[in-house]
Protein backbone atom coordinates (compact mmCIF):
# COMPACT_ATOMS: atom_id res chain seq x y z
CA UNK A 1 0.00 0.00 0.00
CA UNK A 2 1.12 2.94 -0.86
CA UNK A 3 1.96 6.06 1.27
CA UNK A 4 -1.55 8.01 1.69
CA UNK A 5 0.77 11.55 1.12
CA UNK A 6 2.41 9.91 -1.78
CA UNK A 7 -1.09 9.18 -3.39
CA UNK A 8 -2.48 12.56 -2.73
CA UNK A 9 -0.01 14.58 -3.94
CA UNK A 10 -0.09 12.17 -7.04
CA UNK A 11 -4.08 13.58 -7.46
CA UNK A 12 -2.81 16.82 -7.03
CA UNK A 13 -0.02 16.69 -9.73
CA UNK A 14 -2.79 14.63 -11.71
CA UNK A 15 -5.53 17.56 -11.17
CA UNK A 16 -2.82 20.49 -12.62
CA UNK A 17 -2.29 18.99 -16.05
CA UNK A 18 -5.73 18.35 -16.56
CA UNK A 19 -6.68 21.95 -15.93
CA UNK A 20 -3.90 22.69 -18.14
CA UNK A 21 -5.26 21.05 -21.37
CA UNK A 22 -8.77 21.44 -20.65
CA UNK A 23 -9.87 18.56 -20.04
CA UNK A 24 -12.12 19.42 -17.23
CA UNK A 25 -15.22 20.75 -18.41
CA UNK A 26 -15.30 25.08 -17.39
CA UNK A 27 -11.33 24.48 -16.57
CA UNK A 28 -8.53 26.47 -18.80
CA UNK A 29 -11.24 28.27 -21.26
CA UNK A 30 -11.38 31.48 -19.41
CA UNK A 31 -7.80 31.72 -19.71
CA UNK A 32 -7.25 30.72 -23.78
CA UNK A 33 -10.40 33.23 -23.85
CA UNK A 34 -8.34 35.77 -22.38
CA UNK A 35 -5.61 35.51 -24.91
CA UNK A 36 -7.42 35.49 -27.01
CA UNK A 37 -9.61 39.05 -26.02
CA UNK A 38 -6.29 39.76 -25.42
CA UNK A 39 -4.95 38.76 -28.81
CA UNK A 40 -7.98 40.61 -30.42
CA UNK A 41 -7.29 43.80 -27.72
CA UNK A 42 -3.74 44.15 -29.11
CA UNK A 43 -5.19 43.95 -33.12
CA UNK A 44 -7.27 46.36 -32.09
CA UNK A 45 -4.77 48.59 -30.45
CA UNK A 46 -2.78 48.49 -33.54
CA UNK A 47 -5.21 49.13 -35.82
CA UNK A 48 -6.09 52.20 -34.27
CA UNK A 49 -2.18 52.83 -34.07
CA UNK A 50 -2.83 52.18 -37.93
CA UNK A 51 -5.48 54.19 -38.13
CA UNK A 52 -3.51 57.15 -36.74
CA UNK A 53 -0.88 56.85 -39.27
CA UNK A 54 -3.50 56.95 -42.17
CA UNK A 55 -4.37 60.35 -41.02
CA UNK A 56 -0.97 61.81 -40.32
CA UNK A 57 0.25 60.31 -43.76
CA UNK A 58 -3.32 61.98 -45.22
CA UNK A 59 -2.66 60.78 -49.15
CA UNK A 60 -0.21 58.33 -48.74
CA UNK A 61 -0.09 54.97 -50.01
CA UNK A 62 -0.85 52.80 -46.68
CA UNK A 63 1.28 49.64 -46.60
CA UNK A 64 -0.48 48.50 -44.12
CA UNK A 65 -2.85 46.00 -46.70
CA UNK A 66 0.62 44.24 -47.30
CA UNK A 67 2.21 44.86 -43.80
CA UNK A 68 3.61 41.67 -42.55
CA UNK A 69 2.16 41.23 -38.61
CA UNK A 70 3.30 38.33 -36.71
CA UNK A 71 1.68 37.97 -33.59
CA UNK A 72 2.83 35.64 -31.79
CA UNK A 73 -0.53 35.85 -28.93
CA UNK A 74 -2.51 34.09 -31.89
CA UNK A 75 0.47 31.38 -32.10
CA UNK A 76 0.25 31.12 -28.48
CA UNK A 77 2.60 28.39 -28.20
CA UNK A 78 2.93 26.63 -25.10
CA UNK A 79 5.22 24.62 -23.56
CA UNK A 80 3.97 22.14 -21.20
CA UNK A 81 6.31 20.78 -18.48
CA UNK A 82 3.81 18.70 -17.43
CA UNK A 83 6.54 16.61 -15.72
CA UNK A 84 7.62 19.00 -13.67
CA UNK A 85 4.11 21.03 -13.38
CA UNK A 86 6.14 24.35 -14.59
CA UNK A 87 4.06 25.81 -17.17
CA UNK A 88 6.03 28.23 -19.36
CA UNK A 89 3.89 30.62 -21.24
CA UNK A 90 5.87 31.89 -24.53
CA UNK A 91 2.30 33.51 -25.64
CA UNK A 92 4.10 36.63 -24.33
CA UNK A 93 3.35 38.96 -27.60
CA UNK A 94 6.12 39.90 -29.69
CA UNK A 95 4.21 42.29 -32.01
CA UNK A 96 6.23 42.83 -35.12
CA UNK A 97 3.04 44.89 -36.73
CA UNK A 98 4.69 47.90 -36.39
CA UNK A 99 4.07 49.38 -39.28
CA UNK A 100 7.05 50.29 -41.63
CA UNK A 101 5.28 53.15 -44.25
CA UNK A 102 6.98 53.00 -47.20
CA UNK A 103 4.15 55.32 -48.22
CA UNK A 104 6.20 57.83 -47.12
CA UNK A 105 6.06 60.30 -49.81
CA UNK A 106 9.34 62.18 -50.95
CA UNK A 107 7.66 65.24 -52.81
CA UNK A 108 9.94 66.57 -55.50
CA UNK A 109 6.83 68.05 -56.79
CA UNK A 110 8.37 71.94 -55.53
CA UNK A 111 7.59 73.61 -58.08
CA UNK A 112 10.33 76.02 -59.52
CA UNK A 113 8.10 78.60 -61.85
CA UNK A 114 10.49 79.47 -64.22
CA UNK A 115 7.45 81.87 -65.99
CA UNK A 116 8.29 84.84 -64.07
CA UNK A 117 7.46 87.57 -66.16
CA UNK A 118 10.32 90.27 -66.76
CA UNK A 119 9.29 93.57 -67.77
CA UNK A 120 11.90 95.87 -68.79
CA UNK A 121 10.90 98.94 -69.05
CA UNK A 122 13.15 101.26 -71.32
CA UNK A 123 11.80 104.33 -70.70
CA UNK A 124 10.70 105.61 -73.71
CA UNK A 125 7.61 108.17 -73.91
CA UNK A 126 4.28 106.85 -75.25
CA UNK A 127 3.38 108.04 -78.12
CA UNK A 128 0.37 106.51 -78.38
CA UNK A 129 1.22 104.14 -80.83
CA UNK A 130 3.55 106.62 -83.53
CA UNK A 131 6.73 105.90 -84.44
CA UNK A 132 9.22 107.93 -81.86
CA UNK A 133 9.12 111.12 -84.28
CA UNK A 134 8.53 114.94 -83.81
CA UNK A 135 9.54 116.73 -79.88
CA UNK A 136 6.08 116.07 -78.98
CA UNK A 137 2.91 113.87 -79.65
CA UNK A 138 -0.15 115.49 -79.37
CA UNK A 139 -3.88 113.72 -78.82
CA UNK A 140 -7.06 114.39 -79.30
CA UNK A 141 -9.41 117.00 -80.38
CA UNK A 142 -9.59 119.88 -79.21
CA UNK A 143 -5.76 120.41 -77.96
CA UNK A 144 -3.62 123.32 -76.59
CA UNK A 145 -0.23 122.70 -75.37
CA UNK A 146 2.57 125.39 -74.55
CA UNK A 147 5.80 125.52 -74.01
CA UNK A 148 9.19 127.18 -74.86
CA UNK A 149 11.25 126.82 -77.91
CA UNK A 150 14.86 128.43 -75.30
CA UNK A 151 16.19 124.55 -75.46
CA UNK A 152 15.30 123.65 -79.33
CA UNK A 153 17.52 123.42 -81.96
CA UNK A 154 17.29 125.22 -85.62
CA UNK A 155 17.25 121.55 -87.61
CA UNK A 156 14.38 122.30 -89.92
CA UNK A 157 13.70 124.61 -92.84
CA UNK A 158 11.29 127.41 -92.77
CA UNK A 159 8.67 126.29 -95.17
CA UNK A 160 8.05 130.05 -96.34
CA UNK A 161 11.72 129.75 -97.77
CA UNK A 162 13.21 132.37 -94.84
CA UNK A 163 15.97 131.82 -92.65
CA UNK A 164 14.02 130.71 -89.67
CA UNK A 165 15.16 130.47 -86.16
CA UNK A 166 14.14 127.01 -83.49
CA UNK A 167 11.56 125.19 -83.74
CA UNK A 168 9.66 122.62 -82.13
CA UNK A 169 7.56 119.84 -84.06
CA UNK A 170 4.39 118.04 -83.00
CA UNK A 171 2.62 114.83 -84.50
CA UNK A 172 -1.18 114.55 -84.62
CA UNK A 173 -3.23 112.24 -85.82
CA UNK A 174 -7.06 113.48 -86.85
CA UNK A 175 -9.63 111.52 -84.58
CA UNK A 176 -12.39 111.87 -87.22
CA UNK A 177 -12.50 113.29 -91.02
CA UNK A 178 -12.57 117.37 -90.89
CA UNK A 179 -11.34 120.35 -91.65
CA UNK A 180 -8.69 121.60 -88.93
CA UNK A 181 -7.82 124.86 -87.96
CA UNK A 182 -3.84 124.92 -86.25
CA UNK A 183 -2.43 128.30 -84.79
CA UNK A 184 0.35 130.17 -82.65
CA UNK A 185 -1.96 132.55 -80.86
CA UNK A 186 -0.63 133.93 -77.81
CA UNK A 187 3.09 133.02 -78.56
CA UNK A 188 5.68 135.84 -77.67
CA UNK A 189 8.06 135.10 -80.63
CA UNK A 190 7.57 135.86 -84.41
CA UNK A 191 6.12 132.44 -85.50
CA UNK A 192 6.28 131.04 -88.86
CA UNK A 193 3.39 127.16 -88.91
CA UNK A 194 3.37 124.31 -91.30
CA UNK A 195 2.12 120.74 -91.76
CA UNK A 196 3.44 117.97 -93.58
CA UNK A 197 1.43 114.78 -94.35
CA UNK A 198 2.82 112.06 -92.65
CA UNK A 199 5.10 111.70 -89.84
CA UNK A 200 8.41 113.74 -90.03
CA UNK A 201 8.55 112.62 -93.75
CA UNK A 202 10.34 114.68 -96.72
CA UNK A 203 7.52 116.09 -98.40
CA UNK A 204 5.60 119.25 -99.92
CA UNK A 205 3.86 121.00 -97.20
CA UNK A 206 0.24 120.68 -96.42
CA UNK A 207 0.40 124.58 -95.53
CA UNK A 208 2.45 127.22 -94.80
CA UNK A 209 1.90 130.86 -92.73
CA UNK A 210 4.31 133.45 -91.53
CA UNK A 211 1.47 136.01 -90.45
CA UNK A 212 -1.66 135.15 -89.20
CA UNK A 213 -2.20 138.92 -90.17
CA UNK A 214 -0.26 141.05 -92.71
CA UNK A 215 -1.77 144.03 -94.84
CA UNK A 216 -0.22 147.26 -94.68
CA UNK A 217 0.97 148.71 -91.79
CA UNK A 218 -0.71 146.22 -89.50
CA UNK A 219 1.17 142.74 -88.64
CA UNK A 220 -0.01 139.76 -86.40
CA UNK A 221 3.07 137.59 -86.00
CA UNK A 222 1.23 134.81 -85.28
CA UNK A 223 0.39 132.16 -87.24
CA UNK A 224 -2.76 129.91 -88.37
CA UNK A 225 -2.96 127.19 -91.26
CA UNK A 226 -5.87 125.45 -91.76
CA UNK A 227 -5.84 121.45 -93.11
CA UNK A 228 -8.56 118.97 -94.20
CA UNK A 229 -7.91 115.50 -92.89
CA UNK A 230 -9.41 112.00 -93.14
CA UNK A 231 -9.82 109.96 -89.79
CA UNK A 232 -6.64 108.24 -88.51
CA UNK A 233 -4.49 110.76 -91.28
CA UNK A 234 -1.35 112.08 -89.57
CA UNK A 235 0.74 114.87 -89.51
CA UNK A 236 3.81 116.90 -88.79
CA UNK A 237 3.40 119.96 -87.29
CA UNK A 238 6.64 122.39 -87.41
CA UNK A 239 6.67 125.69 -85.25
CA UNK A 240 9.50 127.59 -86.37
CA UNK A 241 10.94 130.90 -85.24
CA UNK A 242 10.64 133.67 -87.95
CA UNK A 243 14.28 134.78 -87.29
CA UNK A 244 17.20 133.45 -85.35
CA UNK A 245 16.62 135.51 -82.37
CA UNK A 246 12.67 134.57 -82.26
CA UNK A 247 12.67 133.17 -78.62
CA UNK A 248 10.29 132.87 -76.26
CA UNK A 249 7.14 130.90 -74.90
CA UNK A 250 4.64 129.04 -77.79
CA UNK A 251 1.10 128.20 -77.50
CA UNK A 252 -0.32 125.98 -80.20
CA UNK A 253 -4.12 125.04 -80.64
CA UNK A 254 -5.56 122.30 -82.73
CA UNK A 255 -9.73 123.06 -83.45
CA UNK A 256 -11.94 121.54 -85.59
CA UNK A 257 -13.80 123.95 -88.11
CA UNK A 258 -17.85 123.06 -88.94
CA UNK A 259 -17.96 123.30 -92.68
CA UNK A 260 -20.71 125.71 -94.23
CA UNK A 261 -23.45 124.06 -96.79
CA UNK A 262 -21.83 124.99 -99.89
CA UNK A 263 -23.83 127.08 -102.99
CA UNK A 264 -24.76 124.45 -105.50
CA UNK A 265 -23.49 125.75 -109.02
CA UNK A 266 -25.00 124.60 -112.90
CA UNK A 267 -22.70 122.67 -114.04
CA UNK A 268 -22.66 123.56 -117.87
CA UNK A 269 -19.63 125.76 -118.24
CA UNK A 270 -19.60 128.80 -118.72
CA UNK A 271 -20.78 129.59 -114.65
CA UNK A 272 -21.35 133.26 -113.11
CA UNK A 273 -22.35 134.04 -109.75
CA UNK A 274 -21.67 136.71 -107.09
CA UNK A 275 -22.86 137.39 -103.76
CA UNK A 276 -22.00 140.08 -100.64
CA UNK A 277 -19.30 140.13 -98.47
CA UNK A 278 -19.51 141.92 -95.41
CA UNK A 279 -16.72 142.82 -92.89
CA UNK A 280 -15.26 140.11 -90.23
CA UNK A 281 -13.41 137.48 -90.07
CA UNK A 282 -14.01 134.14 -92.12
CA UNK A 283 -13.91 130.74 -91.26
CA UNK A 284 -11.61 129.42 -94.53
CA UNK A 285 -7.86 130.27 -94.82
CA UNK A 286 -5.86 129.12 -98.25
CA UNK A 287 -2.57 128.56 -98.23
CA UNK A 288 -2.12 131.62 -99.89
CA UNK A 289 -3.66 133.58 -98.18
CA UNK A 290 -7.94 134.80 -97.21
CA UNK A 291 -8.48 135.96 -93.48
CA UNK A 292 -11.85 138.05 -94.53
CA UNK A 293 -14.96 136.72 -94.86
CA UNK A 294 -15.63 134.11 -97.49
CA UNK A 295 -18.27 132.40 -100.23
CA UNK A 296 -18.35 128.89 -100.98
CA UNK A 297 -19.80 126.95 -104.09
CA UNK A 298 -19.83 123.05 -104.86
CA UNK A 299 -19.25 122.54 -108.79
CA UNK A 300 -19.26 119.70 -110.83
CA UNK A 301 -17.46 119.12 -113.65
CA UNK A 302 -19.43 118.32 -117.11
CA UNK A 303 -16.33 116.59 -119.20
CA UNK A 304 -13.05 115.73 -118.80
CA UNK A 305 -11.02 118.98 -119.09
CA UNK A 306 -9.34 122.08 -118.12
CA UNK A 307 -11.44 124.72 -116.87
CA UNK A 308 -10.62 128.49 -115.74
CA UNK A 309 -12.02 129.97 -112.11
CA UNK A 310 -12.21 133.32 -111.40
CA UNK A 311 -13.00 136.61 -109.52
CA UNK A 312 -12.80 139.08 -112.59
CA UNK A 313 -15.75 141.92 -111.68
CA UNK A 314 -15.46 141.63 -107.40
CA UNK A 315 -15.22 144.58 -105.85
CA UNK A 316 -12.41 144.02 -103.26
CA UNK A 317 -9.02 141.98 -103.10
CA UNK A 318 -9.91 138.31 -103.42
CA UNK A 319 -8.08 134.97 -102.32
CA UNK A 320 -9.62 131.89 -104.52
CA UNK A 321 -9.00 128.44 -103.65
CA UNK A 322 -10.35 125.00 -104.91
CA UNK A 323 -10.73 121.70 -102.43
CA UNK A 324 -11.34 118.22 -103.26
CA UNK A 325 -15.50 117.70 -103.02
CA UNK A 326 -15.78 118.79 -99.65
CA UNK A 327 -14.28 121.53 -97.16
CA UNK A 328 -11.97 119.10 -95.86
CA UNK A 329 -10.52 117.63 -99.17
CA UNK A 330 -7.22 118.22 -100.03
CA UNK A 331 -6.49 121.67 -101.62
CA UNK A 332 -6.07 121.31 -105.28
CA UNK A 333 -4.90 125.30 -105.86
CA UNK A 334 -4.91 128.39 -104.10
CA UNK A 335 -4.54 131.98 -106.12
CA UNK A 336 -3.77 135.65 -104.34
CA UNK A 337 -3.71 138.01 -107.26
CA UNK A 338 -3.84 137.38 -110.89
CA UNK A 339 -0.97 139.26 -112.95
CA UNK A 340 -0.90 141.66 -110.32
CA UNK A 341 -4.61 142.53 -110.03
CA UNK A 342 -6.18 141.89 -106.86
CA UNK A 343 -9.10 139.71 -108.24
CA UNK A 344 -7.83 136.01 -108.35
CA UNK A 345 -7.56 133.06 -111.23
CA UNK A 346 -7.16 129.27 -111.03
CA UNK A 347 -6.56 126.95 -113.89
CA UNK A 348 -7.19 123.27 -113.50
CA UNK A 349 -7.39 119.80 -114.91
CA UNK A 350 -10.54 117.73 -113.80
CA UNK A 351 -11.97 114.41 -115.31
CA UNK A 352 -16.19 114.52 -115.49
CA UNK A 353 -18.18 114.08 -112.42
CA UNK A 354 -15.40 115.31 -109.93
CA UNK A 355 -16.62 117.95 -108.08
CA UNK A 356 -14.52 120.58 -106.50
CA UNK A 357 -15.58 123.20 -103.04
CA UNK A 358 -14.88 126.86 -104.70
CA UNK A 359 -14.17 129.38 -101.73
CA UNK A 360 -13.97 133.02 -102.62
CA UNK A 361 -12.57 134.76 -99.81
CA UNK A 362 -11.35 138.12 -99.04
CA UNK A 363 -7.59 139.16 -98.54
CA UNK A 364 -8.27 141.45 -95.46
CA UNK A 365 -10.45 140.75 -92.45
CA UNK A 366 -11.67 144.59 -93.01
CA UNK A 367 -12.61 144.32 -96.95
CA UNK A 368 -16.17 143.96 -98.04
CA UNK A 369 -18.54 143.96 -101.21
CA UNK A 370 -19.52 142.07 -103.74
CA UNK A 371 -17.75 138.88 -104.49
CA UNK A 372 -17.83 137.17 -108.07
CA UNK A 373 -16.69 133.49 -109.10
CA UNK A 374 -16.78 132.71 -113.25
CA UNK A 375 -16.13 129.63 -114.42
CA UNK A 376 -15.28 128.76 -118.06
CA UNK A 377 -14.37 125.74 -120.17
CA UNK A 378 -10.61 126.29 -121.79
């Protein structure tokens, strides 16, 4: 028989393996249960960690689909010294889910704009689209600008053939198709005013004035030129000094003149018609001259030819000139006095149907009377 402590501690060796395996209904589950909450605890704790580093990483490719986990608490191995009744538990975790992101993104995306825009800006004046040309461009209608010819240089000829002193020179362009009125009123210096077509081109002039005002003993030294222009037409405008010692301040004004309603003439040749001129200024210069007041006629031409215009039979000094159709065409002639009488004559070739503006003006600002125009067939 065997030893009764012997026997009893046998049952009691017997009684710890069996709750080790399970064998005993209700014995050793709550414990794999545990592991296994625990097990389930720790996935859970790293998937939040996971879950954490998907938001920090925001766009980032998440490696954790392929990350490699190896949790050991599901392997749970065990290893039973049921000999000896020492159980060693190796289900301590060794969580290699740590995840290694190679999501990490290395953005070389910076971008380096080479587009910045560069202005140089080389200082040059507007001129509102004209070639650099002329001292000064000048805009719009109506205009006044001033100024003083003390730092300009004498580089340009006098259009009325004189010596001429400094002058200045403008550019204009006509906003709208007219006839333009351009003067030196209020300058201090002896002016001499002319217009080219074009800008600073070698051409004829357009006009030409010394004195705005020059009969007898009375002299305006001022100047005014008057030229008819089609929209977006340029010019160059010259203020010259009369003489080399005209110095001094300038004032130049650009205007636009409203054309009268011209007479209507017969236009079988020969033509005769007169009307009355009283004192006062006029609204038409030539480019020969007319600051009185003035008659205008429209006339077309019958037949390709020459034909002859005249004053002959007017009372007082006359100044005839011929436009192009209307008061701002171009100026086809322009006649003072006619072998040294003071009535005028203009000869000139025009093909049939062209029709010409006829202004009759007179000389002097103070001369009045009756004005005739004749017009014959050569």
């Amino acid at each position: 028989m065997r030893d009764p402590k012997t026997l009893l501690g046998s049952l009691c060796l017997l009684h710890t393996c069996l709750l080790s395996v399970g064998c005993i209904p209700g014995s050793g589950t709550d414990d794999s249960d545990t592991q296994a909450q625990d097990g389930d605890s720790s996935e859970t704790d790293s998937t939040d960690s996971e879950t954490d580093t998907t938001d920090s990483s925001s766009s980032e490719t998440d490696s954790s689909d392929t990350e490699s986990e190896t949790d050991s608490s599901e392997s749970g191995t065990e290893t039973d010294s049921s000999e000896s009744g020492t159980e060693t538990d190796s289900g301590t975790e060794t969580d290699s889910g740590t995840e290694t992101d190679s999501g990490t993104e290395t953005d070389s995306g910076t971008e380096t704009d080479s587009g910045t825009e560069t202005e140089t800006d080389t200082g040059e004046t507007d001129t509102g689209g004209l070639p650099d040309c002329g001292d000064f461009n000048l805009e719009g209608l109506p205009v006044t600008t001033m100024g003083s010819n003390a730092d300009a240089e004498d580089d340009s000829e006098a259009c009325d053939g004189g010596d001429g002193g400094r002058d200045v020179e403008f550019t204009w362009t006509a906003p709208k198709d007219g006839l333009f009125s351009i003067d030196s009123l209020g300058s201090s210096y002896n002016t001499v005013l002319s217009a080219k077509a074009g800008l600073c081109e070698d051409g004829p002039w357009l006009a030409c004035n010394d004195n705005y005002y020059d009969v007898g003993d009375e002299v305006d030294p001022d100047s005014r030129i008057q030229v008819g222009l089609l929209a977006n037409e340029s010019i160059t405008i010259s203020l010259d000094g009369a003489y080399a010692n005209s110095i001094g301040d300038y004032v130049l004004h650009i205007e636009e003149l409203e054309c009268p309603e011209p007479i209507a003439l017969e236009s079988m040749a020969p033509v005769s018609a007169e009307g009355v001129l009283s004192w006062g200024e006029g609204l038409f210069v030539g480019s020969c001259g007319g600051f009185g007041e003035e008659l205008v006629y429209s006339w077309t031409a019958p037949a390709d030819g020459e034909y002859v215009f005249d004053t002959h039979g007017s009372d007082e000094d006359t100044v005839l000139y011929l436009r192009d159709e209307v008061c701002w065409g171009e100026e086809l002639a322009c006649n003072d006095n006619n072998d040294g009488e003071v009535t005028s004559s203009i000869t000139t070739a025009l093909v049939a149907g062209q029709t010409v503006l006829i202004v009759v003006d007179m000389y002097n600002y103070d001369f009045g009377g009756t004005a005739v125009i004749n017009i014959n067939a050569v």
